[in-house]
N, C-alpha and C. Protein backbone atom coordinates (compact mmCIF):
# COMPACT_ATOMS: atom_id res chain seq x y z
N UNK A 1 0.85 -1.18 0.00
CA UNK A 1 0.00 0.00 0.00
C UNK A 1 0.90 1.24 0.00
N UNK A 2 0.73 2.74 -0.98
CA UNK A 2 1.57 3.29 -1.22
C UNK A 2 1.25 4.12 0.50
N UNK A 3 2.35 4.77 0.59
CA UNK A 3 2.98 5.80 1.33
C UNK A 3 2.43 7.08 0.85
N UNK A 4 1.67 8.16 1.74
CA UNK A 4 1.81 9.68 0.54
C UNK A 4 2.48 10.48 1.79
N UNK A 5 3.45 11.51 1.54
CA UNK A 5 3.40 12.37 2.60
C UNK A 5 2.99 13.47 2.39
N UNK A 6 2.35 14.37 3.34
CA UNK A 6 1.26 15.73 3.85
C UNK A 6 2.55 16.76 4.31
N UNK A 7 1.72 18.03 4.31
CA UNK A 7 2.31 18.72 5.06
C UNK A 7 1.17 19.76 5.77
N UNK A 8 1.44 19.85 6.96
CA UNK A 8 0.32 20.76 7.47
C UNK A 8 0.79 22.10 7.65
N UNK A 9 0.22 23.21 6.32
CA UNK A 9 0.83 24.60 6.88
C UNK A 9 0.41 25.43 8.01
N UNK A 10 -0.17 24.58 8.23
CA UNK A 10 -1.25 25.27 9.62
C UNK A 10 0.10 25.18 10.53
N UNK A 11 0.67 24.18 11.12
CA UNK A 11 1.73 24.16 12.37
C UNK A 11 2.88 22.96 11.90
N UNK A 12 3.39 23.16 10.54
CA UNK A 12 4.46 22.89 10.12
C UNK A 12 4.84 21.31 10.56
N UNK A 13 3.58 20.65 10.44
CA UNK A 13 4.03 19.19 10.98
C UNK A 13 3.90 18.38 9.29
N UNK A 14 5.01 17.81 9.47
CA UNK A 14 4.76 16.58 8.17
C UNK A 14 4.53 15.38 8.75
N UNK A 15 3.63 14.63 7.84
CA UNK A 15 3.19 13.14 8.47
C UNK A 15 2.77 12.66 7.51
N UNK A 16 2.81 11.03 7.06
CA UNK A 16 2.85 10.35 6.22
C UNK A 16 1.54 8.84 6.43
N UNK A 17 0.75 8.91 5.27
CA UNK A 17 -0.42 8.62 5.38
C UNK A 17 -0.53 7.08 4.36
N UNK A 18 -0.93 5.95 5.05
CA UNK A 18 -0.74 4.62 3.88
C UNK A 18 -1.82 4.98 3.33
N UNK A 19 -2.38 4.39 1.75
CA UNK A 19 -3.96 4.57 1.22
C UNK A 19 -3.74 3.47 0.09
N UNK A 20 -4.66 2.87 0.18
CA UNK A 20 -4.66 2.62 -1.18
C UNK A 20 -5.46 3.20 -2.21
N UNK A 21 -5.48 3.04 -3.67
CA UNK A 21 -5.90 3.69 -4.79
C UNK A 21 -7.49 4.25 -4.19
N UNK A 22 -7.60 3.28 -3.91
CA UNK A 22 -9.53 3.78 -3.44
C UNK A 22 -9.71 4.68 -2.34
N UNK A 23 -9.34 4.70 -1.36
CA UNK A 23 -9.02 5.37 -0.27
C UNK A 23 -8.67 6.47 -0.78
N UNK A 24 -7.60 6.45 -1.57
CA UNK A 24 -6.90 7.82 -1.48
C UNK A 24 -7.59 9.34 -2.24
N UNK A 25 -8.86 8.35 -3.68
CA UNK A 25 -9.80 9.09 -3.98
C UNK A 25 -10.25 10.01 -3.18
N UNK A 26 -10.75 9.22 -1.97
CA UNK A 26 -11.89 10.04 -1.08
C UNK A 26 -10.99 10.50 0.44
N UNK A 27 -9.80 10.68 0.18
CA UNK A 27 -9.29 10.99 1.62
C UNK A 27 -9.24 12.04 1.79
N UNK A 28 -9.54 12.80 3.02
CA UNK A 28 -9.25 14.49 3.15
C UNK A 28 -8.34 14.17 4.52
N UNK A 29 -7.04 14.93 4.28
CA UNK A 29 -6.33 14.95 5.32
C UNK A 29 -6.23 15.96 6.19
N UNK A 30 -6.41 15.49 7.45
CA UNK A 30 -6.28 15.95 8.91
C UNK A 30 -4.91 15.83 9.13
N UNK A 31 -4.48 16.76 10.25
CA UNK A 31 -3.15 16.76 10.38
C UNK A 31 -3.58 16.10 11.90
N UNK A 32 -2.11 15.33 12.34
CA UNK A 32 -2.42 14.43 13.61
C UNK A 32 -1.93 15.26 14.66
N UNK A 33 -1.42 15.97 14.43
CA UNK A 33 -0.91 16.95 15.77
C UNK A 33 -2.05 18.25 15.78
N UNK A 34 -2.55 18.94 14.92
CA UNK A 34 -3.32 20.49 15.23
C UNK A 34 -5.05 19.89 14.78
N UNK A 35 -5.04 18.85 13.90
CA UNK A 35 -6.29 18.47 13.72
C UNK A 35 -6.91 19.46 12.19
N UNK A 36 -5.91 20.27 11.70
CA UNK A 36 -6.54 21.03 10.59
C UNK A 36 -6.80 20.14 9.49
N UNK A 37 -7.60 20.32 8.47
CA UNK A 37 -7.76 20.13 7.63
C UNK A 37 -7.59 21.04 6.27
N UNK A 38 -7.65 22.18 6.40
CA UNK A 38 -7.65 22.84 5.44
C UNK A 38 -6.35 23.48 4.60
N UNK A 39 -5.84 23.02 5.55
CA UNK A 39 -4.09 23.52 4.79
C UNK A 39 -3.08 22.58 4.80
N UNK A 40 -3.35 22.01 4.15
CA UNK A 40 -2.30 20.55 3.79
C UNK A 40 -2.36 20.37 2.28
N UNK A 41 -1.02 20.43 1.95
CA UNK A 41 -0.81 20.32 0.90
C UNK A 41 0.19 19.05 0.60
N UNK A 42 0.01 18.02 -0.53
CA UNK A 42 0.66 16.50 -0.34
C UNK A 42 2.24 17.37 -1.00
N UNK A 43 2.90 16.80 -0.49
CA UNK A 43 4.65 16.78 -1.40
C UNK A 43 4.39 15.58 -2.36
N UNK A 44 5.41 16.16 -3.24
CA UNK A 44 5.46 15.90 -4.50
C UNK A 44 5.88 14.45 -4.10
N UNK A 45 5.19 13.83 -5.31
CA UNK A 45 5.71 11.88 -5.07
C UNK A 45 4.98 11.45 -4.05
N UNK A 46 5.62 10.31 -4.24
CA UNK A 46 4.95 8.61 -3.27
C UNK A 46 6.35 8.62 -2.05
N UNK A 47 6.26 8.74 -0.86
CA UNK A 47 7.05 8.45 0.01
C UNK A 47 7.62 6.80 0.22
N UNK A 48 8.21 6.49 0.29
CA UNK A 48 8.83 5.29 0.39
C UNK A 48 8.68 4.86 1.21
N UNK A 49 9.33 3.27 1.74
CA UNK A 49 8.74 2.77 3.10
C UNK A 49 9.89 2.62 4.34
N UNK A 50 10.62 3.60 3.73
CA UNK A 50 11.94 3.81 4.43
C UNK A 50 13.06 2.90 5.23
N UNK A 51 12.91 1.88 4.10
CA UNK A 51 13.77 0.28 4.34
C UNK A 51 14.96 0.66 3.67
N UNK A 52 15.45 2.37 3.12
CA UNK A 52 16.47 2.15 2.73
C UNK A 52 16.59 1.67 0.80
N UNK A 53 17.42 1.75 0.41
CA UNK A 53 17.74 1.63 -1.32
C UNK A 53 17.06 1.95 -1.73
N UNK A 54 16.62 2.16 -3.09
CA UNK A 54 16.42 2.76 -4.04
C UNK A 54 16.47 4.09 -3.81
N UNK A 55 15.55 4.97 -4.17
CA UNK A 55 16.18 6.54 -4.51
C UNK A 55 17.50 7.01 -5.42
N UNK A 56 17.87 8.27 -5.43
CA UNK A 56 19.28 8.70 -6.26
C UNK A 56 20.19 7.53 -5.64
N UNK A 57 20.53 6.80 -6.72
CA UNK A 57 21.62 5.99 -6.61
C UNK A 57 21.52 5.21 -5.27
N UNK A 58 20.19 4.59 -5.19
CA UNK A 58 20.27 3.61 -3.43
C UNK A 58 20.83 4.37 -2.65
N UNK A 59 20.94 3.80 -1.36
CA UNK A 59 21.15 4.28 -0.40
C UNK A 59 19.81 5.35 0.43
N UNK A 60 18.64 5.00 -0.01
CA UNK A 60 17.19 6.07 0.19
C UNK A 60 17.63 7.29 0.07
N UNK A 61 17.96 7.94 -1.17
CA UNK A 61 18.48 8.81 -1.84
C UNK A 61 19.75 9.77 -1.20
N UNK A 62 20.06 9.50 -0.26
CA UNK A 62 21.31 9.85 -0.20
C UNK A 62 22.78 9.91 -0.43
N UNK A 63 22.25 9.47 -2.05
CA UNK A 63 23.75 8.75 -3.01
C UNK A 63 24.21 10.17 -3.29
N UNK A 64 24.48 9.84 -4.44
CA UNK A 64 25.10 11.28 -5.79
C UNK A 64 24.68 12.14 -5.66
N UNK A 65 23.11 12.80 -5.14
CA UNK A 65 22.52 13.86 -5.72
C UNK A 65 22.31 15.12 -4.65
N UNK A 66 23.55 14.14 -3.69
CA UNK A 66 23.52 15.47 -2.58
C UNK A 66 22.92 15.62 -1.42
């Protein structure tokens, strides 16, 4: 099940949400720390499941690209 990560501009918390395809249609995200809803905006991409490799050059992108 993919990974998405949020960001809440309400109080600057990021948090990362599993969904699958169907779910993710109809999801409105709440932030888990302030409870907003209205100011969350997703970051770009699918978050990973943070086991590490793949990304820039493996290593969960902390290869080549800086």
């Amino acid at each position: 099940m993919p990974k998405y990560s949020y960001f809440c501009r309400a109080c600057d918390e990021a948090y990362d949400v599993r969904l699958s395809s169907e779910e993710k249609e109809s999801f409105v995200p709440r932030c888990p720390k302030c409870g907003s809803g209205e100011e969350k905006q997703e970051l770009f991409g699918i978050a990973g499941d943070g086991g590490g490799g793949g990304g820039c050059c493996g290593g969960g992108g902390r290869g080549c690209c800086g």
